[in-house]
PDB file of N, CA and C in Angstrom:
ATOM      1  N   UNK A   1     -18.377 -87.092 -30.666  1.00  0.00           N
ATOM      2  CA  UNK A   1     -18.458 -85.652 -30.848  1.00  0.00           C
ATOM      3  C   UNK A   1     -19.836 -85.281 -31.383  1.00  0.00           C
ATOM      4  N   UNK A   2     -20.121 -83.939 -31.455  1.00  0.00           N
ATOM      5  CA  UNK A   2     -21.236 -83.325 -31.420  1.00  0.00           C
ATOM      6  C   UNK A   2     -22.138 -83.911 -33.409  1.00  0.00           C
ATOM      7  N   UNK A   3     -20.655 -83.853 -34.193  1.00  0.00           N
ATOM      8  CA  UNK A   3     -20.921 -84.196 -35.579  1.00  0.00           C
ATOM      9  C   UNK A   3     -21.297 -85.422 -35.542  1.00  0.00           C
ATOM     10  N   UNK A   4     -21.492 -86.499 -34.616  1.00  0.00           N
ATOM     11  CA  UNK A   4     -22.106 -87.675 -34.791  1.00  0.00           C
ATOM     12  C   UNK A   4     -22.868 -88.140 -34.851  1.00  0.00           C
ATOM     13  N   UNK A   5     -23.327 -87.061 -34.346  1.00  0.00           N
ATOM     14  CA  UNK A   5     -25.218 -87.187 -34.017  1.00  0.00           C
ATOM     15  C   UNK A   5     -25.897 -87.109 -35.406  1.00  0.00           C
ATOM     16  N   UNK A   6     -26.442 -87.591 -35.421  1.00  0.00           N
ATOM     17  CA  UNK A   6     -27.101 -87.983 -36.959  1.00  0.00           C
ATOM     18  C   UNK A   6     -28.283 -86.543 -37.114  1.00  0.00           C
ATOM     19  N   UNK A   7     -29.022 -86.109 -35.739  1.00  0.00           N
ATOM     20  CA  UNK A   7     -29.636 -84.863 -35.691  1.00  0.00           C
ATOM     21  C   UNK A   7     -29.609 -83.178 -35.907  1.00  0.00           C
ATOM     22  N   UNK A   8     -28.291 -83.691 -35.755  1.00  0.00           N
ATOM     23  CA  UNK A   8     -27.416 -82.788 -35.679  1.00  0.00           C
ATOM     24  C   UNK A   8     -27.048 -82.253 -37.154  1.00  0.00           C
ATOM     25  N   UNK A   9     -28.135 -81.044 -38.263  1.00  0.00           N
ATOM     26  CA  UNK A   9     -27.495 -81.357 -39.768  1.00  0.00           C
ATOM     27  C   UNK A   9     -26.303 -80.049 -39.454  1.00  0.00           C
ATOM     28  N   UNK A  10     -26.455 -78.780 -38.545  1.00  0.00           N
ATOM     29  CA  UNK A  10     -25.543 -77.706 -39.402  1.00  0.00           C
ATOM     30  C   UNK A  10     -25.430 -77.238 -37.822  1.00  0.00           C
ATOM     31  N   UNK A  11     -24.118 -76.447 -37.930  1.00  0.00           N
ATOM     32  CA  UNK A  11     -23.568 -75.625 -36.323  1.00  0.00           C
ATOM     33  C   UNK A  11     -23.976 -74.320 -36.577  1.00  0.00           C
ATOM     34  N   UNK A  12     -24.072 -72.924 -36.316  1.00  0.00           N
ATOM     35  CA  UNK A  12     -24.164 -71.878 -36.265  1.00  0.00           C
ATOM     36  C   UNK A  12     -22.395 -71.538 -35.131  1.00  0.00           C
ATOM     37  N   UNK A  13     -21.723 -71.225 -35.921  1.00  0.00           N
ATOM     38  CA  UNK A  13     -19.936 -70.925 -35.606  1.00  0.00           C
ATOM     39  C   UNK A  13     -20.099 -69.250 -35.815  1.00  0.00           C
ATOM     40  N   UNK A  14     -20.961 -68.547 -35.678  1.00  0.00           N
ATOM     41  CA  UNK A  14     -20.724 -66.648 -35.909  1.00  0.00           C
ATOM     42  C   UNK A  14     -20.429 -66.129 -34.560  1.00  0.00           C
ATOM     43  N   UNK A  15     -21.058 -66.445 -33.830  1.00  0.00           N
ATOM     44  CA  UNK A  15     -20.605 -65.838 -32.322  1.00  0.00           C
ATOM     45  C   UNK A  15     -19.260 -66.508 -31.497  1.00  0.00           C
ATOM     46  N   UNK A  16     -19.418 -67.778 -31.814  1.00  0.00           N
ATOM     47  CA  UNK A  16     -17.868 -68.344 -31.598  1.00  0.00           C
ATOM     48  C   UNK A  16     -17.167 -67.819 -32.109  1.00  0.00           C
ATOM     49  N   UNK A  17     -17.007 -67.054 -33.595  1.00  0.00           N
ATOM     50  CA  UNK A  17     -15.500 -66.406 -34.215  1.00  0.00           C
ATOM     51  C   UNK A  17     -15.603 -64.527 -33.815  1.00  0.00           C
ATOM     52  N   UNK A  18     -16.973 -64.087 -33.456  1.00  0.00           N
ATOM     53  CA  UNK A  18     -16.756 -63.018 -32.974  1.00  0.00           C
ATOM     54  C   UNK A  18     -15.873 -62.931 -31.560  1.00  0.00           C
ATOM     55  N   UNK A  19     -16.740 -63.630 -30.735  1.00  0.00           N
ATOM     56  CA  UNK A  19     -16.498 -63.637 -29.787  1.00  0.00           C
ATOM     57  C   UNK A  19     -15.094 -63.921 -29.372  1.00  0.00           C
ATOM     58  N   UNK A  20     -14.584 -64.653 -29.910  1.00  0.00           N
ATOM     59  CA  UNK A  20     -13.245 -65.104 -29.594  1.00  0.00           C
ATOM     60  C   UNK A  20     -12.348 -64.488 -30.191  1.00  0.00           C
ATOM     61  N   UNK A  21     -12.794 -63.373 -31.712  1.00  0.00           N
ATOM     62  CA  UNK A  21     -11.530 -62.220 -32.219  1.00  0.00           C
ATOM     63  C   UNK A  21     -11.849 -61.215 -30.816  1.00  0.00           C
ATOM     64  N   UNK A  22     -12.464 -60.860 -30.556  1.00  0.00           N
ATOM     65  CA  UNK A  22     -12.627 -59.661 -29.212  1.00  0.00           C
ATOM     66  C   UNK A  22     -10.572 -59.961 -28.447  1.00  0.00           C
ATOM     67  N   UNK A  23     -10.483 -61.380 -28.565  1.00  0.00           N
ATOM     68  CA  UNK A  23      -8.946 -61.509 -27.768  1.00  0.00           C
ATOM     69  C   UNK A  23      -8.509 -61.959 -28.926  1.00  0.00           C
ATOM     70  N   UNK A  24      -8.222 -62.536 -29.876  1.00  0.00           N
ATOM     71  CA  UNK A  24      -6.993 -62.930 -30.584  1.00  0.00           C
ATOM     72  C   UNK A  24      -6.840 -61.976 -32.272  1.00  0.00           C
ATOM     73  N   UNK A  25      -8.542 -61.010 -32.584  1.00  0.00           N
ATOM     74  CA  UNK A  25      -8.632 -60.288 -33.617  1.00  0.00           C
ATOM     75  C   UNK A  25      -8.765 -61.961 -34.708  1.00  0.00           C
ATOM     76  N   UNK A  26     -10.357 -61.056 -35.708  1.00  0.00           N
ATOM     77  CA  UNK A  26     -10.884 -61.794 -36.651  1.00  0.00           C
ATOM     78  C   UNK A  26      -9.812 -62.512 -37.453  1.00  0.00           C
ATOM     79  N   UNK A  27      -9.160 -62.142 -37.668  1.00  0.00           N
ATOM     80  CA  UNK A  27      -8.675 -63.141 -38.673  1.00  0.00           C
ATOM     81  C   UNK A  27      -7.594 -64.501 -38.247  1.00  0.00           C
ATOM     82  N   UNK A  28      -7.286 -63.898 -36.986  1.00  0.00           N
ATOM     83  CA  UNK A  28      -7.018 -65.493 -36.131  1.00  0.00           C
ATOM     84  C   UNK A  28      -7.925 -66.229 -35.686  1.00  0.00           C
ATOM     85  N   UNK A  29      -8.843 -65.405 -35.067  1.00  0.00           N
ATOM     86  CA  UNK A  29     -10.364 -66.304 -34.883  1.00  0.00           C
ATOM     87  C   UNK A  29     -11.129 -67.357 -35.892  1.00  0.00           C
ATOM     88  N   UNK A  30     -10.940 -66.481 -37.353  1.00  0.00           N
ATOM     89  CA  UNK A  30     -11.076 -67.474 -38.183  1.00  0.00           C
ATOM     90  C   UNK A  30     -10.397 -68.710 -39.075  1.00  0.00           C
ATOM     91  N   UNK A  31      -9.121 -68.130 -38.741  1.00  0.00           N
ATOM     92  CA  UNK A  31      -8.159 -69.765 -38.870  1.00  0.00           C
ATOM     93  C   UNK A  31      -8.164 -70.223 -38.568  1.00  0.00           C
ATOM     94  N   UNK A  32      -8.593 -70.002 -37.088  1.00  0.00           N
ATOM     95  CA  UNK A  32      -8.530 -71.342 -36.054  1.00  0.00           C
ATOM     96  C   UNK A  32      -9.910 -71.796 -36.040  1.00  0.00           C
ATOM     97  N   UNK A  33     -11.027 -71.431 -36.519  1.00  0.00           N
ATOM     98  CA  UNK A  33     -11.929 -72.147 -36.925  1.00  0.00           C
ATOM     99  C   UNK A  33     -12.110 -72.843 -38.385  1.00  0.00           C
ATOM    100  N   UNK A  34     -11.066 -72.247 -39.022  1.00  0.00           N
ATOM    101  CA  UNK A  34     -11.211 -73.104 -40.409  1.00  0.00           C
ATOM    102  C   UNK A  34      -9.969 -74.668 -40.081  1.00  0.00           C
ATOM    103  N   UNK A  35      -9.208 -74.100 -39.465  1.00  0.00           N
ATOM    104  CA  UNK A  35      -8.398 -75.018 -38.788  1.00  0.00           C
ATOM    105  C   UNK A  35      -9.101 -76.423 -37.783  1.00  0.00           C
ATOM    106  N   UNK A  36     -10.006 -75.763 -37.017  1.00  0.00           N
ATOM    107  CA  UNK A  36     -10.939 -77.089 -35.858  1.00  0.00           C
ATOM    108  C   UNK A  36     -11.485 -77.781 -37.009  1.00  0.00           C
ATOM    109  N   UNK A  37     -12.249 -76.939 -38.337  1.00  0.00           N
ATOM    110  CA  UNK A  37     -13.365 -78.032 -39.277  1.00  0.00           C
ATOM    111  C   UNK A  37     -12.308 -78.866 -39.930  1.00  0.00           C
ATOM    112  N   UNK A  38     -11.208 -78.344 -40.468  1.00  0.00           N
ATOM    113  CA  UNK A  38      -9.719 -79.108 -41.243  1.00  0.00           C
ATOM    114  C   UNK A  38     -10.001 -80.414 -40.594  1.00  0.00           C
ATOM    115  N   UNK A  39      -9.733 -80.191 -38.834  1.00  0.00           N
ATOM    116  CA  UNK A  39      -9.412 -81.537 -38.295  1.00  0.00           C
ATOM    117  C   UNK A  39     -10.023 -82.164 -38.539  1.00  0.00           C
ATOM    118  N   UNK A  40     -11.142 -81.735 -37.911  1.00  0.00           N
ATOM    119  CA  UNK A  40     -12.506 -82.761 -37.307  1.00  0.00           C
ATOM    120  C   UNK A  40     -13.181 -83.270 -38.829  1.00  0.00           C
ATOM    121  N   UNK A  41     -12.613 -83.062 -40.003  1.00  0.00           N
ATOM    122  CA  UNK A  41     -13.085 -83.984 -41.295  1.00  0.00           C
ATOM    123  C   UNK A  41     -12.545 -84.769 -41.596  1.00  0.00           C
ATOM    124  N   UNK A  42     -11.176 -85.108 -41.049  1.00  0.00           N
ATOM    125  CA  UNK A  42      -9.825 -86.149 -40.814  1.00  0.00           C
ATOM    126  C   UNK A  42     -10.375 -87.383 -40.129  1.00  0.00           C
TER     127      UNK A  42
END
């Protein structure tokens, strides 16, 4: 995955959670992105 990359220090996630409340509204947009980082630190 993209976090493996050792180059890789920080994501920019603002237009991914806009963009994606436009259909599900901000505050599902952002669970489910606090939800993807939950995983992906597992």
């Amino acid at each position: 995955a993209l976090a493996a990359i050792p180059e890789i220090t920080e994501f920019n996630i603002g237009h991914n959670i806009i963009s994606r409340s436009i259909f599900v509204g901000l505050n599902q947009a952002v669970g489910e992105m606090i939800e993807a980082i939950s995983k992906s630190e597992k």
